[in-house]
N, C-alpha and C. Protein backbone atom coordinates (compact mmCIF):
# COMPACT_ATOMS: atom_id res chain seq x y z
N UNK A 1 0.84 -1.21 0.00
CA UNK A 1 0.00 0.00 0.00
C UNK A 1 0.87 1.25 0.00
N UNK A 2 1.64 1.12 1.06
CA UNK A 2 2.73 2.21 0.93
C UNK A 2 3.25 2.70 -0.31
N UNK A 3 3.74 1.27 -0.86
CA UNK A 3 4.41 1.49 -2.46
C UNK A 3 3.72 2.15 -3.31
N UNK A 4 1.80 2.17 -3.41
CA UNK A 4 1.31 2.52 -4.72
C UNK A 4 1.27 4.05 -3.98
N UNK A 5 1.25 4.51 -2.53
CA UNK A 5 0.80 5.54 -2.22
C UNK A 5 2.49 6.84 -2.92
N UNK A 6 3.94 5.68 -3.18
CA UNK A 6 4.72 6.89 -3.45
C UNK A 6 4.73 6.69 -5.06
N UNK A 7 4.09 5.91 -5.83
CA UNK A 7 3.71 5.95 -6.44
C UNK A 7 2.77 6.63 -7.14
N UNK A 8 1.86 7.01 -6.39
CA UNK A 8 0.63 8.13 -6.67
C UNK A 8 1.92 9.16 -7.09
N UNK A 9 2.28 9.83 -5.69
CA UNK A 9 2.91 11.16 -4.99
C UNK A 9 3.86 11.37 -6.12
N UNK A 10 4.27 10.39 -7.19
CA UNK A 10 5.73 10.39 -8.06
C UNK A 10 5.06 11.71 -8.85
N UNK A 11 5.99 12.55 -9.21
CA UNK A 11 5.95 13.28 -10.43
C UNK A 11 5.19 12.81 -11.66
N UNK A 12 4.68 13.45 -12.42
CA UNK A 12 4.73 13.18 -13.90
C UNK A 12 5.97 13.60 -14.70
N UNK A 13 6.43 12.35 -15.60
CA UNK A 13 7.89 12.51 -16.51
C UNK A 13 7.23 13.42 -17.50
N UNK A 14 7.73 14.40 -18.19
CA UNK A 14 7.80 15.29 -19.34
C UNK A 14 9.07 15.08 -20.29
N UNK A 15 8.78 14.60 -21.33
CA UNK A 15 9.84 15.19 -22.09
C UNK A 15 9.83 16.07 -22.81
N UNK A 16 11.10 16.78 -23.00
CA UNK A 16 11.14 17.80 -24.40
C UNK A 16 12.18 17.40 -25.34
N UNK A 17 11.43 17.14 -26.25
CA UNK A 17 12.21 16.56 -27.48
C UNK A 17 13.00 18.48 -28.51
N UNK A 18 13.77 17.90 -29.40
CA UNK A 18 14.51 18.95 -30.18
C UNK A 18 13.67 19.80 -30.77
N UNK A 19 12.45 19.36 -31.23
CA UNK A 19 11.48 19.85 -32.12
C UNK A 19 10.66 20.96 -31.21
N UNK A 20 10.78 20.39 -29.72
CA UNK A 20 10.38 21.51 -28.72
C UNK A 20 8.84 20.61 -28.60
N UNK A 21 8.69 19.57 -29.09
CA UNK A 21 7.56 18.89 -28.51
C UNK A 21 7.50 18.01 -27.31
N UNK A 22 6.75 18.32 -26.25
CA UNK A 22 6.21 17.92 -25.22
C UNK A 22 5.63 16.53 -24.76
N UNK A 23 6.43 15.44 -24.62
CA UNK A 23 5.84 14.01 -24.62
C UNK A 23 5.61 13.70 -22.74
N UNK A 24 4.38 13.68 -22.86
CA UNK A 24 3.72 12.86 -21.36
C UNK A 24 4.28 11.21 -21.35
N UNK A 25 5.05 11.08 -20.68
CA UNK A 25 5.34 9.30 -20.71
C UNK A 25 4.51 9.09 -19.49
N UNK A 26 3.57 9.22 -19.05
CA UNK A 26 2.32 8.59 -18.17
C UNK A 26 0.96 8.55 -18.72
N UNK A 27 0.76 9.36 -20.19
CA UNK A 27 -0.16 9.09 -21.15
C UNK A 27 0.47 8.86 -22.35
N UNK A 28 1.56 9.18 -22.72
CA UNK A 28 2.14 8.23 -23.71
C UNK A 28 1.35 9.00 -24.58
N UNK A 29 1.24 10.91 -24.52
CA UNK A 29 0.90 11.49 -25.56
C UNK A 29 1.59 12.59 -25.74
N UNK A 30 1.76 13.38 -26.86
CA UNK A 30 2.55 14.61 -26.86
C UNK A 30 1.48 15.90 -26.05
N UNK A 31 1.95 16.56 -25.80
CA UNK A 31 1.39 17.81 -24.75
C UNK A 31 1.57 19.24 -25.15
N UNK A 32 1.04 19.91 -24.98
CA UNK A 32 1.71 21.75 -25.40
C UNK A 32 1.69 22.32 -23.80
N UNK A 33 2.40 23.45 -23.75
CA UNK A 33 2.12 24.24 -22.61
C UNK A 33 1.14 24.92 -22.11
N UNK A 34 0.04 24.43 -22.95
CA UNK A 34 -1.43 25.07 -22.31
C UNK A 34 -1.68 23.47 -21.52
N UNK A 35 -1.57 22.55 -21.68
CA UNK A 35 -1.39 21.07 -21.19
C UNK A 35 -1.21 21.02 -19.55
N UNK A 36 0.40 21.28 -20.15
CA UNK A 36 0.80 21.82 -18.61
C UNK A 36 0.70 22.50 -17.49
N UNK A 37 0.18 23.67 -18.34
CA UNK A 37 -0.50 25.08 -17.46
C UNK A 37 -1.76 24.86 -16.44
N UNK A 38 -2.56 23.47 -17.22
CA UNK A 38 -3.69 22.92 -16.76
C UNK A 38 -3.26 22.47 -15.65
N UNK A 39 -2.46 21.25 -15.72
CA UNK A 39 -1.78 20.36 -14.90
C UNK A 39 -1.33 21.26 -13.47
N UNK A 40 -0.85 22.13 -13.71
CA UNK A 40 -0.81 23.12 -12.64
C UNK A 40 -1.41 23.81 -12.04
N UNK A 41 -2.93 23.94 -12.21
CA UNK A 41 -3.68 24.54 -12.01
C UNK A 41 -4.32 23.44 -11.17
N UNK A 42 -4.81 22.11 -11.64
CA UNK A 42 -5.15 21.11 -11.08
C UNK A 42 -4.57 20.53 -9.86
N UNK A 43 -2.99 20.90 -9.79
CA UNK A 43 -2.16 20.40 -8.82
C UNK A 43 -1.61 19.19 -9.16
N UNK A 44 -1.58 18.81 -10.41
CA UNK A 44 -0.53 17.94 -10.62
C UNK A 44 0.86 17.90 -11.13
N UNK A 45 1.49 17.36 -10.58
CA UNK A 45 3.16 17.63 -10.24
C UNK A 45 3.70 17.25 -11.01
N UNK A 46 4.46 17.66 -11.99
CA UNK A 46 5.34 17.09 -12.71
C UNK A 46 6.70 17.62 -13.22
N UNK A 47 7.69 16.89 -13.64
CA UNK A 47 8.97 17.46 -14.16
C UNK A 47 9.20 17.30 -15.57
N UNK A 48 10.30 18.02 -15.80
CA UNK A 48 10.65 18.45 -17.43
C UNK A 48 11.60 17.86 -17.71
N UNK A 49 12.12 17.11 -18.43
CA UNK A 49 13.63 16.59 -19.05
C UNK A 49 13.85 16.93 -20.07
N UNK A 50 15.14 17.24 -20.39
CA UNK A 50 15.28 17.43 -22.14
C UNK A 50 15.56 15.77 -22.48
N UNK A 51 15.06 15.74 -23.34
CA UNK A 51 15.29 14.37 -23.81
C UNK A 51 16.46 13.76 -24.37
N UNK A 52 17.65 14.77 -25.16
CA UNK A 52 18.65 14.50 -25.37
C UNK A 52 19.49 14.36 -24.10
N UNK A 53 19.43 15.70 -23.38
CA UNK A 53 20.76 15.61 -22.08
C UNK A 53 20.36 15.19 -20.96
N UNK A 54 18.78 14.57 -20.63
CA UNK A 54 18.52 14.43 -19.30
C UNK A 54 18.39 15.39 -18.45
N UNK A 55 18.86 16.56 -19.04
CA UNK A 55 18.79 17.84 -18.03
C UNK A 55 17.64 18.31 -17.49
N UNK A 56 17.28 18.41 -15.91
CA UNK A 56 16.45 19.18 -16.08
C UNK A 56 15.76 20.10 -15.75
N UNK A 57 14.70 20.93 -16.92
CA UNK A 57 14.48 21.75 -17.15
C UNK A 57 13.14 22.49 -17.44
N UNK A 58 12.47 21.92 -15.87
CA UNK A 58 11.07 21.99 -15.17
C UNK A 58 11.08 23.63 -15.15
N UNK A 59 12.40 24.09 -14.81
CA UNK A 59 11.80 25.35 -14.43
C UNK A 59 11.80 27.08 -15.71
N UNK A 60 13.01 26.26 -16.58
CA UNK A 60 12.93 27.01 -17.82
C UNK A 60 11.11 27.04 -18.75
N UNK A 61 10.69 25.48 -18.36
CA UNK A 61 9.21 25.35 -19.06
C UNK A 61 8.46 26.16 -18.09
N UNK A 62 8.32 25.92 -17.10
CA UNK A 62 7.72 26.76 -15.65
C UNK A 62 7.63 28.65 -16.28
N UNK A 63 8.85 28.86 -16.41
CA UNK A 63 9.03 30.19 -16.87
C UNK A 63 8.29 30.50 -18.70
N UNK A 64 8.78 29.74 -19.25
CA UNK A 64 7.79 29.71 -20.51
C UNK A 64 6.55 29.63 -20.42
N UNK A 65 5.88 29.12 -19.45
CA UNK A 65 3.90 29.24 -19.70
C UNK A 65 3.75 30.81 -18.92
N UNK A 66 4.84 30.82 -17.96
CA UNK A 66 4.35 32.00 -17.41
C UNK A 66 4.37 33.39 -18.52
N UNK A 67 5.31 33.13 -19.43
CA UNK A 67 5.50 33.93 -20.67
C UNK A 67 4.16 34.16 -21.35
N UNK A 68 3.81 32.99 -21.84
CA UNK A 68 2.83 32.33 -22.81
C UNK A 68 1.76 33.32 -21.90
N UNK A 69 1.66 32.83 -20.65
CA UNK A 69 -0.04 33.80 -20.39
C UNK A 69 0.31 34.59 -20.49
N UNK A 70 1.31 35.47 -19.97
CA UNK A 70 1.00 36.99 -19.74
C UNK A 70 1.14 37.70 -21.33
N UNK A 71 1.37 37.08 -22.11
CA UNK A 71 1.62 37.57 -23.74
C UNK A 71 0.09 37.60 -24.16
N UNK A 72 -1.12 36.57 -23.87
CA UNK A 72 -2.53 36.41 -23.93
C UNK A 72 -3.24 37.79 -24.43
N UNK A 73 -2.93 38.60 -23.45
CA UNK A 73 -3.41 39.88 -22.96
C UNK A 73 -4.47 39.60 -22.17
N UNK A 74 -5.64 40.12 -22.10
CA UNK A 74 -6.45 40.48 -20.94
C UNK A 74 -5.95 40.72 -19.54
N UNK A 75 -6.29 40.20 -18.47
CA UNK A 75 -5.71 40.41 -17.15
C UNK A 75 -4.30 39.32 -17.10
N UNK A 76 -3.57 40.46 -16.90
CA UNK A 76 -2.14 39.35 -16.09
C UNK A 76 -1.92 39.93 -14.83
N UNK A 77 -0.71 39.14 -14.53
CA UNK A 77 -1.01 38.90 -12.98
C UNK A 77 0.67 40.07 -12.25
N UNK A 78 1.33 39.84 -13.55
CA UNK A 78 3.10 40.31 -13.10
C UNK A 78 2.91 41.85 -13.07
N UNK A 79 2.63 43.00 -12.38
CA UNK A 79 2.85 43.90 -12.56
C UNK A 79 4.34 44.31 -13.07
N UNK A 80 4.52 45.70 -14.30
CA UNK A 80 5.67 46.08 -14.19
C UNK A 80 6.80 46.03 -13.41
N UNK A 81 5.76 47.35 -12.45
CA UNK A 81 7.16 47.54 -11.13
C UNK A 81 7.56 46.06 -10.40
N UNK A 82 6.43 45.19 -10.40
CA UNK A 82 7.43 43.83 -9.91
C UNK A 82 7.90 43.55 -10.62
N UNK A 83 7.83 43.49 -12.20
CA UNK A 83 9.02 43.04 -12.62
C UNK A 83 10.12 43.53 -12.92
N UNK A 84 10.02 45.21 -13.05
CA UNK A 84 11.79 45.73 -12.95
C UNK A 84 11.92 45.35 -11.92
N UNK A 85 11.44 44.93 -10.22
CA UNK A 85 12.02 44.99 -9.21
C UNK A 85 12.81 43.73 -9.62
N UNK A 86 12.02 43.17 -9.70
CA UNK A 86 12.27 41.37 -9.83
C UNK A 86 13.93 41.52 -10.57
N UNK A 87 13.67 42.08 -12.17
CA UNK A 87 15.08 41.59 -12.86
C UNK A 87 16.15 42.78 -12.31
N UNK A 88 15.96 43.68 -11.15
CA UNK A 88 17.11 44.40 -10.65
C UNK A 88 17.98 43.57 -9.82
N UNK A 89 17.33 42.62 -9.08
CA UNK A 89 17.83 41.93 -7.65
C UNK A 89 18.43 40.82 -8.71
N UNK A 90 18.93 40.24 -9.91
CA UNK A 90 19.60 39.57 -10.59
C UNK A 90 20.86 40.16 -10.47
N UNK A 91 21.92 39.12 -10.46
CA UNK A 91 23.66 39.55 -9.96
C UNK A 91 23.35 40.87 -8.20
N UNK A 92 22.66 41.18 -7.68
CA UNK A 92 22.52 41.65 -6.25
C UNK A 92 23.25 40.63 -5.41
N UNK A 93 23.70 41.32 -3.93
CA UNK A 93 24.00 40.71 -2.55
C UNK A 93 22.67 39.93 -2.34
N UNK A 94 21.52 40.45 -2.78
CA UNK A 94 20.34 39.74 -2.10
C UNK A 94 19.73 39.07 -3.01
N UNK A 95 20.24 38.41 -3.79
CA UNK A 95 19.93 37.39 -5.00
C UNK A 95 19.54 36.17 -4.31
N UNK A 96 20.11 35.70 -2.94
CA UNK A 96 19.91 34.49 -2.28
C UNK A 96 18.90 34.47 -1.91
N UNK A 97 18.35 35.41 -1.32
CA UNK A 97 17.17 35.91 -0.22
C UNK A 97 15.92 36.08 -0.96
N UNK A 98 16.14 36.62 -2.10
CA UNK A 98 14.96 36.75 -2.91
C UNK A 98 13.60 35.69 -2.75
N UNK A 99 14.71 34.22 -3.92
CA UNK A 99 13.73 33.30 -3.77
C UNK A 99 12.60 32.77 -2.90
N UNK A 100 13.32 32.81 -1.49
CA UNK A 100 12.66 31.97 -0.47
C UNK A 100 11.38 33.22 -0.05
N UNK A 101 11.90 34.52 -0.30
CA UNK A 101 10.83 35.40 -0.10
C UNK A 101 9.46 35.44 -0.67
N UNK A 102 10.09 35.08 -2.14
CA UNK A 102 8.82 35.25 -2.83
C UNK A 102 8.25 33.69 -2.82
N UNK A 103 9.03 32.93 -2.45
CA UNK A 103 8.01 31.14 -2.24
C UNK A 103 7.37 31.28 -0.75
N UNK A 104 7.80 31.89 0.18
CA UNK A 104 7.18 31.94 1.41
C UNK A 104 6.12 32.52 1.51
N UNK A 105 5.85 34.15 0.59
CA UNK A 105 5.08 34.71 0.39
C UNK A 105 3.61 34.26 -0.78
N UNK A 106 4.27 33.50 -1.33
CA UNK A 106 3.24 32.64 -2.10
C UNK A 106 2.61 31.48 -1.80
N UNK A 107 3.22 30.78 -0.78
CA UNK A 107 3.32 29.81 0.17
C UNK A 107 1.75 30.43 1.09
N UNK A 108 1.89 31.71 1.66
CA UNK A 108 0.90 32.58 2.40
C UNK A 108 -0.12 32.51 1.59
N UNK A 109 0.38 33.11 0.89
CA UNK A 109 -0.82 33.64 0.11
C UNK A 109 -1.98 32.44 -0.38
N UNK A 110 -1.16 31.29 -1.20
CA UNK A 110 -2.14 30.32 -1.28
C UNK A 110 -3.00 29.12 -0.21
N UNK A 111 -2.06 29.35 0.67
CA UNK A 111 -3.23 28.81 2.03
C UNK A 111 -4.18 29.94 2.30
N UNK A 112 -4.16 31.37 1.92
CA UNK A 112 -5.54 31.96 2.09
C UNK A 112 -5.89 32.24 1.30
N UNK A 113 -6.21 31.31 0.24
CA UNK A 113 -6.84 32.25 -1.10
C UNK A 113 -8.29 31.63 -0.65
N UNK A 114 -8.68 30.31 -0.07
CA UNK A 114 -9.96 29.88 0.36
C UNK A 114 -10.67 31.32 0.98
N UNK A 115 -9.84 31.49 1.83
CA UNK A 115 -10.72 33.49 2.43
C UNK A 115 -10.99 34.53 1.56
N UNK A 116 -9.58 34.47 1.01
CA UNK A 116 -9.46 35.59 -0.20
C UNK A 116 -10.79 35.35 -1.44
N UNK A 117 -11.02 34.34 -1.54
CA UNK A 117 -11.93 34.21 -2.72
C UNK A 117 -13.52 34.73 -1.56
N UNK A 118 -13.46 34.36 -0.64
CA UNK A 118 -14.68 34.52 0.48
C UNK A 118 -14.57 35.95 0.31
N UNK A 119 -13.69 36.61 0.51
CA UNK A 119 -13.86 37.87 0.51
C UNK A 119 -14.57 38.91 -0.94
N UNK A 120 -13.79 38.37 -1.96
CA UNK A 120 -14.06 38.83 -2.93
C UNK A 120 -15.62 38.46 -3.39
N UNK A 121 -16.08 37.27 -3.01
CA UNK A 121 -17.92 36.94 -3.09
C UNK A 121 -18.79 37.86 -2.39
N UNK A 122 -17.64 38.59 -1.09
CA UNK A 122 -18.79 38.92 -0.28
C UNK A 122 -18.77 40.72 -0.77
N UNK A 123 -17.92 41.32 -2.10
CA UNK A 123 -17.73 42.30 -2.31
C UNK A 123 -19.12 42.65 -2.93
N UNK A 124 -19.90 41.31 -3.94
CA UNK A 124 -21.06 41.40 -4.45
C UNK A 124 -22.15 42.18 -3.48
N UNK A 125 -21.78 41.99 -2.22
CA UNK A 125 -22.66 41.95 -1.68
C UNK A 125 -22.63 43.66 -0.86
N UNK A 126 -21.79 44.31 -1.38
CA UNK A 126 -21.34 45.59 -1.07
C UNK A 126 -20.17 46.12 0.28
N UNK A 127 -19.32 44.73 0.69
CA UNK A 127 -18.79 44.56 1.69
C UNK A 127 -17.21 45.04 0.62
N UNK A 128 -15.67 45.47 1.37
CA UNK A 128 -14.76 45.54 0.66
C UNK A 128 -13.87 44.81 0.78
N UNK A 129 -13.14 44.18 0.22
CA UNK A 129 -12.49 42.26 0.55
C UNK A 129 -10.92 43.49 0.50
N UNK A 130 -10.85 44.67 -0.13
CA UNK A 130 -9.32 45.11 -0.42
C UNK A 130 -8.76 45.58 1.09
N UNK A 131 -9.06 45.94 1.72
CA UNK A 131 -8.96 45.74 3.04
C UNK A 131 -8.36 44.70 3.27
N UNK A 132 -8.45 43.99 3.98
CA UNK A 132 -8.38 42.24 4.18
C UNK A 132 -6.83 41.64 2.98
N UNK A 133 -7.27 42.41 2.12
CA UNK A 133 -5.87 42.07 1.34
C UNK A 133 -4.69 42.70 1.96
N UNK A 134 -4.76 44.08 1.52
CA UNK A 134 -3.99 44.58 2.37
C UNK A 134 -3.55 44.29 3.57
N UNK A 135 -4.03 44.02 4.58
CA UNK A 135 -3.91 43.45 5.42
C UNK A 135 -2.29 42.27 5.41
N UNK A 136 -2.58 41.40 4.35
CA UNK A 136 -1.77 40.45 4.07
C UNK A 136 -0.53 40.66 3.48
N UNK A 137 -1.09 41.95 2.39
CA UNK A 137 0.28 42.59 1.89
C UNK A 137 1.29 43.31 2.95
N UNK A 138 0.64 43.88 3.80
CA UNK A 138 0.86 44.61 4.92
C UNK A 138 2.05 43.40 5.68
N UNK A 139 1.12 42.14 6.15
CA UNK A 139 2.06 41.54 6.41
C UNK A 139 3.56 41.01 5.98
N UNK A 140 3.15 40.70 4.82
CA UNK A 140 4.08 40.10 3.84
C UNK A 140 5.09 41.53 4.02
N UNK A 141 4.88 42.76 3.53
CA UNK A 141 5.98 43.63 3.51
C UNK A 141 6.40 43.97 4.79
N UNK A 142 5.98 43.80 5.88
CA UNK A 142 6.96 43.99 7.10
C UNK A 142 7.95 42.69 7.44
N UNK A 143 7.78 42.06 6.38
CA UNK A 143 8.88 40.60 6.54
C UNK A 143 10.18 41.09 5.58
N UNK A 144 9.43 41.39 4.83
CA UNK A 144 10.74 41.87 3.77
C UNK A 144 11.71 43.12 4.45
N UNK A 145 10.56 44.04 5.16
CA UNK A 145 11.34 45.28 5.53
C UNK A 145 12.40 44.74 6.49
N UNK A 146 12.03 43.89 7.71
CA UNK A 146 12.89 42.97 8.59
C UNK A 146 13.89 42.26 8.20
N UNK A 147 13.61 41.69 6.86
CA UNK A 147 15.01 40.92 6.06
C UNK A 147 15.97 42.47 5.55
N UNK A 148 15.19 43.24 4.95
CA UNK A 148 15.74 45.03 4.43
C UNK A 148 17.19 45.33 5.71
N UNK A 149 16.18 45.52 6.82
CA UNK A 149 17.08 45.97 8.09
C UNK A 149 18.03 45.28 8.45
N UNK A 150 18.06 43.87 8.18
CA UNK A 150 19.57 43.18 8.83
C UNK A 150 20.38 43.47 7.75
N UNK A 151 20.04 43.89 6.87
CA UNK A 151 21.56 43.92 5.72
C UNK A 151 21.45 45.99 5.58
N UNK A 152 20.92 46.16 6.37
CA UNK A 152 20.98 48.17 5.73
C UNK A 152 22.59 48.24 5.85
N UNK A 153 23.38 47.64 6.86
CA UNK A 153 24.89 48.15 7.21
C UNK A 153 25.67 47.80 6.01
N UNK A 154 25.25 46.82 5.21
CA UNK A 154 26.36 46.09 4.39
C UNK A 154 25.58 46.66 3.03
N UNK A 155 24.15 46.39 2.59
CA UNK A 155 23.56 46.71 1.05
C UNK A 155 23.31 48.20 0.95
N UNK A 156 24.05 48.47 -0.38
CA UNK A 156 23.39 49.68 -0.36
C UNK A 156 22.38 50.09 -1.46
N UNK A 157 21.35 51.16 -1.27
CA UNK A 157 20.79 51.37 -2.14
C UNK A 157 19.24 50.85 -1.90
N UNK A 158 19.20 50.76 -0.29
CA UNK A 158 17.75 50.36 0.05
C UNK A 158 17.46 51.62 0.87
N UNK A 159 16.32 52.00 0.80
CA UNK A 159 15.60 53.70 1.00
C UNK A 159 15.87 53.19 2.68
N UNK A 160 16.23 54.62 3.31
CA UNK A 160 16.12 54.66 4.48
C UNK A 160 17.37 53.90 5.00
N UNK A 161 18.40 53.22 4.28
CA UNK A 161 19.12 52.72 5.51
C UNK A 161 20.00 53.26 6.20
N UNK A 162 20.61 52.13 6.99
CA UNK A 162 21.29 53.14 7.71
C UNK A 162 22.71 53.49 7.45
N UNK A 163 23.54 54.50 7.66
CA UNK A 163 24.87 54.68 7.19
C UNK A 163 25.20 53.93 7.42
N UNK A 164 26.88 53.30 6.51
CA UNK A 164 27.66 52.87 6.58
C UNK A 164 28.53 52.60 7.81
N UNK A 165 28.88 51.53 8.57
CA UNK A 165 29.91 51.80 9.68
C UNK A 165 30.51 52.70 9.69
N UNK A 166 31.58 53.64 10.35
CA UNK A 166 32.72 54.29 10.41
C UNK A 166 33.84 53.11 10.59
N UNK A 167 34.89 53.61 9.50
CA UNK A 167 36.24 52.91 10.02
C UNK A 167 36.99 53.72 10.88
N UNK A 168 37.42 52.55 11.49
CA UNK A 168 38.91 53.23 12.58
C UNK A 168 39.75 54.25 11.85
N UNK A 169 40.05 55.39 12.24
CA UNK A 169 41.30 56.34 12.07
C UNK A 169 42.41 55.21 11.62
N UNK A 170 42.87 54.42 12.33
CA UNK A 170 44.32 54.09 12.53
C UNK A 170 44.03 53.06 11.42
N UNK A 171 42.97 51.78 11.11
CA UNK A 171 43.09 50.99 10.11
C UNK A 171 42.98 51.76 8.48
N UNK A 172 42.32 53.23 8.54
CA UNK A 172 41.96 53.69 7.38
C UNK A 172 43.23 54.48 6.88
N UNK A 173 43.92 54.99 7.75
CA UNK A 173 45.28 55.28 7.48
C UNK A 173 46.06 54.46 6.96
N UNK A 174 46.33 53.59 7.48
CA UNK A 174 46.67 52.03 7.23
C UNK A 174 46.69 51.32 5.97
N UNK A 175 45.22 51.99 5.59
CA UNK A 175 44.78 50.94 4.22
C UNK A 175 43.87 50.01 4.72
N UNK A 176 43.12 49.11 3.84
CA UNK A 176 42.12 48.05 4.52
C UNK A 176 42.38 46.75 5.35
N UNK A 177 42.04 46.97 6.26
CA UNK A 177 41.99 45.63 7.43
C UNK A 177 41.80 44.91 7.40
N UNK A 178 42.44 43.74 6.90
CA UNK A 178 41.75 42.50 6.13
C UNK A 178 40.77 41.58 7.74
N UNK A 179 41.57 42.01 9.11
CA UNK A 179 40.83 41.09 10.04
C UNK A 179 39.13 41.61 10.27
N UNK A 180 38.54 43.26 10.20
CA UNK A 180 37.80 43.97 9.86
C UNK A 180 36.91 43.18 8.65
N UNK A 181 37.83 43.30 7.81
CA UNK A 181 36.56 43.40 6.54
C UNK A 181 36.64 41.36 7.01
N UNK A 182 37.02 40.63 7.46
CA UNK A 182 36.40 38.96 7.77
C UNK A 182 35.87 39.64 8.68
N UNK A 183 35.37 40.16 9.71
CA UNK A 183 35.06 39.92 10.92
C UNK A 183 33.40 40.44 10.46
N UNK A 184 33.17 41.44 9.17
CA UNK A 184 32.17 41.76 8.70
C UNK A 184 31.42 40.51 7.93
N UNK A 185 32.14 40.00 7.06
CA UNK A 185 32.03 38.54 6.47
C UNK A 185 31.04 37.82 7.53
N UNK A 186 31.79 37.74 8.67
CA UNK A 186 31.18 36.80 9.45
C UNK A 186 30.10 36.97 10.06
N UNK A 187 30.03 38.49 10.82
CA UNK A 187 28.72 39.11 10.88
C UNK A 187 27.35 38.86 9.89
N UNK A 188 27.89 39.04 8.80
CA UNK A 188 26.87 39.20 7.49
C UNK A 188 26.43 37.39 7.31
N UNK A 189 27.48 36.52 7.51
CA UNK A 189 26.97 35.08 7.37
C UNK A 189 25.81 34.73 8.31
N UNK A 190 25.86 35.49 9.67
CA UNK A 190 25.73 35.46 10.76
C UNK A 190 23.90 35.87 10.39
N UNK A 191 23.92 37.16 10.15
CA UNK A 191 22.89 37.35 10.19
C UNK A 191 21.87 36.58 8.59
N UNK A 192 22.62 36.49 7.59
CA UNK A 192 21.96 35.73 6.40
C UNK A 192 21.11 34.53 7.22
N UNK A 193 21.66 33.78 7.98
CA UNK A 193 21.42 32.63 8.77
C UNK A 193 20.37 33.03 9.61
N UNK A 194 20.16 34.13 10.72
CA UNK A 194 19.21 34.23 11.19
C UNK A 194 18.28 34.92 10.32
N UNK A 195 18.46 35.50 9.37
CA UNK A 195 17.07 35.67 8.61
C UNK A 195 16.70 34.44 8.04
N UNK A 196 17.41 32.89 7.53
CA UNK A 196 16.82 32.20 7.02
C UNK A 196 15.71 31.58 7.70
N UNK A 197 16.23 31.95 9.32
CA UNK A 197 15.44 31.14 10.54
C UNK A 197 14.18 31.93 10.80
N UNK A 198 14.45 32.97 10.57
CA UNK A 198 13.17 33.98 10.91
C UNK A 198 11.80 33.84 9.48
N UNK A 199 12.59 33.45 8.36
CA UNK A 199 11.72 33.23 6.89
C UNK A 199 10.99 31.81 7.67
N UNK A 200 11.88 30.50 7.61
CA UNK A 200 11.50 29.71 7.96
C UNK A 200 10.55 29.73 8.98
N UNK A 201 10.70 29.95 10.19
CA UNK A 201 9.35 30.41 11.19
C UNK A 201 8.15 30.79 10.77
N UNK A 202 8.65 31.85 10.06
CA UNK A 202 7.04 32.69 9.26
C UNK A 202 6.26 31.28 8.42
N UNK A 203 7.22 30.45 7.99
CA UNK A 203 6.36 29.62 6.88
C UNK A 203 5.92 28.27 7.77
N UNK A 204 6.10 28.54 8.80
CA UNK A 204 5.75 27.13 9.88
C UNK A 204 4.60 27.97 10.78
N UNK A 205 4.67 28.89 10.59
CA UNK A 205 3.44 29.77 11.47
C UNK A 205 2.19 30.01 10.47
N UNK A 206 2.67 30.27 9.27
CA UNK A 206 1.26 30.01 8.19
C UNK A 206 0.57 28.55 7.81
């Protein structure tokens, strides 16, 4: 029983052949990315292989449907400003931090969309659900501002932070302190680590 149950839980195999066609080897049919898009919507799990290198490349296709809709037109979902924000933090100090932000925050968000949709039914009814959102956004951005604040000493170029340390007279005369600039290193590892613990928390508390 166990066996068919990790069996269920297995992925679906995808291939992508050269031609850029899409083969389901659990229906043993070719697929397009509206296929897939479904599949995701439904909650079924699956991965991408290239078929020549084995490589894979779940998340390059992942990024292609997300292409594919928002090209559709009507309502999309990526605002601009998130996405210059998005492709600024590429090559950033906070390139690490990003990810888990925006999966934690999506992570939130979709354990309350059951409310969120409650809310938005009950707008018919002349009640305002944007409230209540906010609310969430509200939350969500005082997590980020908290991840913002442990790095204001070291990143620059985030509104409001705080100055730069002062160096010592005697090391700046000197030239740079190599035991200084590790001892910052270590600080900065220091705190990367307790923000991972503080992300993590948030996503064990939702």
């Amino acid at each position: 029983m166990a066996d068919q149950d990790d069996e269920v839980k297995k992925p679906v195999t995808i291939k992508k052949y050269a031609n850029r066609r899409l083969y389901n080897t659990s229906t043993s049919t070719y697929v397009t990315l509206d296929h897939l898009s479904q599949m995701v919507k439904e909650g079924i799990d699956f991965v991408v292989y290239d078929a020549k290198s084995g490589d894979d490349i779940t998340r390059q296709v992942l990024t292609h449907i997300i292409v594919e809709e928002e090209s559709k037109g009507g309502q999309t979902l990526l605002p601009i400003g998130f996405l210059r924000h998005l492709i600024s933090f590429y090559g950033d100090s906070l390139q690490t931090v990003v990810p888990n932000y925006l999966e934690h925050t999506m992570q939130s968000f979709a354990q309350n969309q059951d409310q969120m949709r409650s809310y938005m039914d009950e707008a018919v009814g002349g009640l305002n659900p944007f409230g209540q959102l906010e609310d969430v956004g509200k939350k969500n951005m005082a997590m980020f501002e908290n991840a913002m604040k442990m790095f204001a000493p070291f990143y620059q170029g985030v509104p409001g932070q705080a100055p730069k340390p002062t160096q010592d007279p005697v090391a700046t005369s000197a030239g740079p302190d190599k035991e200084a600039e590790s001892e910052k290193l270590d600080i900065l590892r220091a705190q990367l680590d307790a923000m991972q613990k503080q992300l993590d928390g948030l996503a064990r508390d939702d």
